[in-house]
Protein backbone atom coordinates (compact mmCIF):
# COMPACT_ATOMS: atom_id res chain seq x y z
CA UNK A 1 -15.35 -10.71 -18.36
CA UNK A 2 -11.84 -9.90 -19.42
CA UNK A 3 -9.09 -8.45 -17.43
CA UNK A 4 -9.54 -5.23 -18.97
CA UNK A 5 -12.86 -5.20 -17.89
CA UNK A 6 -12.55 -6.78 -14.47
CA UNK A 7 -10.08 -3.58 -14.19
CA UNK A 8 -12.67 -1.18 -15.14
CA UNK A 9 -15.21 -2.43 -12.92
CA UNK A 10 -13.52 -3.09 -10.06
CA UNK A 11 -10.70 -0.07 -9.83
CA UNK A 12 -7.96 -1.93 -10.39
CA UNK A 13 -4.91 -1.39 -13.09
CA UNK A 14 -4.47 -5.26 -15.29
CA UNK A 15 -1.05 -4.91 -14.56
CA UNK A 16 -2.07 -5.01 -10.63
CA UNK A 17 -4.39 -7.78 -11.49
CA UNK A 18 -1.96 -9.88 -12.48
CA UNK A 19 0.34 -8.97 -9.71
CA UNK A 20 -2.32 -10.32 -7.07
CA UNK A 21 -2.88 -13.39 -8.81
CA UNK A 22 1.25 -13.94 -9.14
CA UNK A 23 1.21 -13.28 -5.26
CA UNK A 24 -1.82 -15.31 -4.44
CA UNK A 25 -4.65 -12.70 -2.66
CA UNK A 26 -6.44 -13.33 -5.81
CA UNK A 27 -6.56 -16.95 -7.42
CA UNK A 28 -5.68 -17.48 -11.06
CA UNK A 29 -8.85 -16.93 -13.02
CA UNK A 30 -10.13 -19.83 -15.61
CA UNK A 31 -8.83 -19.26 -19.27
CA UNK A 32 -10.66 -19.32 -22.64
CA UNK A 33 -9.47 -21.90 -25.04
CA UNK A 34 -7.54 -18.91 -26.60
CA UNK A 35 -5.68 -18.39 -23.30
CA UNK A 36 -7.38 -15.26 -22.56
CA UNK A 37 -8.44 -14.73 -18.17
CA UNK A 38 -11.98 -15.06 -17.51
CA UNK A 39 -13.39 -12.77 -14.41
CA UNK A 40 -16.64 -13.23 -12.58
CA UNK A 41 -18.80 -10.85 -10.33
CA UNK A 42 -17.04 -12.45 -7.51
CA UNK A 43 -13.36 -11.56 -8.87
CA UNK A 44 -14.33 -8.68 -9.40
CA UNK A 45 -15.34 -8.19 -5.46
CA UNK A 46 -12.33 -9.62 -4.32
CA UNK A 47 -10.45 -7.01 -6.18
CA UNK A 48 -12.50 -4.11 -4.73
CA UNK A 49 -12.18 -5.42 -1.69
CA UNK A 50 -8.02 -5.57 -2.15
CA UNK A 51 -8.36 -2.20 -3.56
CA UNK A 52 -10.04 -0.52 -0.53
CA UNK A 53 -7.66 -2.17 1.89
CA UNK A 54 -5.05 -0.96 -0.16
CA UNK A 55 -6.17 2.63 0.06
CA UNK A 56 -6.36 2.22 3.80
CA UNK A 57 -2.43 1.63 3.32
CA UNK A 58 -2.46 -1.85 4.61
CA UNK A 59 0.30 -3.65 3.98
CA UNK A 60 0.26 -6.58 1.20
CA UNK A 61 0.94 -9.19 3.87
CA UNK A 62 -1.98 -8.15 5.77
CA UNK A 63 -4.00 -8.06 2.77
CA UNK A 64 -3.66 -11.33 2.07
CA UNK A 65 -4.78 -12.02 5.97
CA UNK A 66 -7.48 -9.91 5.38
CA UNK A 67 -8.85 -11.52 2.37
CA UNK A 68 -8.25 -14.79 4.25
CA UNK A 69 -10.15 -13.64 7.36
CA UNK A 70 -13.20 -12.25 4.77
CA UNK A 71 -13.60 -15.58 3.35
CA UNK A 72 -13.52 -17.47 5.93
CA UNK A 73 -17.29 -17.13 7.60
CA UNK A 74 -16.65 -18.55 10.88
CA UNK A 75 -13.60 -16.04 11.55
CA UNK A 76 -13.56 -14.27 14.80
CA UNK A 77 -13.80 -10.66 14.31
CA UNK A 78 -11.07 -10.33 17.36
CA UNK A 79 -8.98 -11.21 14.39
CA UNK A 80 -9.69 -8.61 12.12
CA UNK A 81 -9.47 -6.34 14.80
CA UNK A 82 -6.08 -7.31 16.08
CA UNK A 83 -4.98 -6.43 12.13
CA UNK A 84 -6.63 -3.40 12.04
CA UNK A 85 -5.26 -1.80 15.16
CA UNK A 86 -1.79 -3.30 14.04
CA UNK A 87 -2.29 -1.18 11.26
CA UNK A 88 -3.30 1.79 13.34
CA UNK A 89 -0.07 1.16 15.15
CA UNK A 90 2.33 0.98 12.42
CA UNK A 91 0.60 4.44 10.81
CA UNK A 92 0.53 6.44 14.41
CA UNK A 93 4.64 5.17 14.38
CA UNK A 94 4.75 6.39 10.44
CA UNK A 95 3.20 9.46 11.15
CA UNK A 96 5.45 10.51 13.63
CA UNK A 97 7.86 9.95 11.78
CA UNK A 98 7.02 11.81 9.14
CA UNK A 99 6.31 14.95 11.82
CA UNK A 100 9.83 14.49 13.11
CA UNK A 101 10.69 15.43 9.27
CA UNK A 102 9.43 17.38 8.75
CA UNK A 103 10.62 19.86 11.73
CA UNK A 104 13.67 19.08 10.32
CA UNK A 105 13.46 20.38 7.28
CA UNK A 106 11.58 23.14 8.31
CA UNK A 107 14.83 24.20 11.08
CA UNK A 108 16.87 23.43 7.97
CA UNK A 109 14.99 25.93 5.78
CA UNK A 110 14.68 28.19 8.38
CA UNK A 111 18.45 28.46 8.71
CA UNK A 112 18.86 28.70 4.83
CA UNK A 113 19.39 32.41 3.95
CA UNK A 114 18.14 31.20 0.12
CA UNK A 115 20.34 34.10 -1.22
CA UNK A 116 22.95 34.39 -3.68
CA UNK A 117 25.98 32.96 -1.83
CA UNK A 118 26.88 29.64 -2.03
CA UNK A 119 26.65 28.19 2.07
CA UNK A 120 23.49 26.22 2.48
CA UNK A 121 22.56 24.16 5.69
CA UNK A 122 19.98 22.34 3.68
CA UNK A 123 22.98 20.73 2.11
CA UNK A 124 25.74 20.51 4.55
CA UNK A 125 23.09 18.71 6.64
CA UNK A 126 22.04 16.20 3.24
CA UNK A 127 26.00 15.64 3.00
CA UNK A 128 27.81 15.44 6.46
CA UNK A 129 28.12 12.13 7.60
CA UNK A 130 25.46 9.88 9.05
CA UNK A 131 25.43 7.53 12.28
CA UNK A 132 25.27 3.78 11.01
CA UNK A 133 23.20 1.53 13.11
């Protein structure tokens, strides 16, 4: 199959496709004599595969581990699970993050009187000057 079917079937943009194979989670597909990529089933899995992990938000790095650790039959699953919980770690860090901003903004709108005058903490706080670590 083509690329632009490969991306059909397996939920992934061509332009994506040929990121992983520039990267290396997927290998560089055979060509036709016209230059053209050639896709099998198995492609095609890989990519799905890639896909899913991507919409669990792993990182590419760890992709490419996982991908690794899914080809490789004699893998220990300790492995796997050692990446996963990393994962689970780095998105229980991300989330709280994301809580502590969003108190923030919600103080900073609180304190906004969103009239017509011209004072607004939403930007004072945006513009006033930041600690550098």
């Amino acid at each position: 199959m083509n690329i632009g079917q490969a991306a059909q079937a397996s939920g992934v943009s061509a332009k994506m496709i040929r990121h992983y194979e520039h990267i290396g989670l997927l290998p560089a597909p055979p060509r036709t004599e016209a230059g053209y990529r050639r896709y099998t089933g198995a492609d095609v899995h890989t990519l799905r595969f890639i896909r899913h992990a991507r919409d669990l938000g792993f990182p590419l790095a760890q992709i490419g581990e996982l991908v690794g650790l899914w080809r490789d039959r004699a893998r220990p699953s300790r492995q796997v699970k050692a990446l996963a919980q990393a994962h689970i770690d780095a998105l229980e860090t991300k989330a709280r993050e994301l809580l502590a901003m969003k108190a923030t903004l919600e103080h900073l709108v609180h304190c906004c009187h969103g009239d017509d005058r011209p004072d607004c903490p939403i930007l004072d706080t945006l513009a006033a000057p930041q600690d550098v670590r």
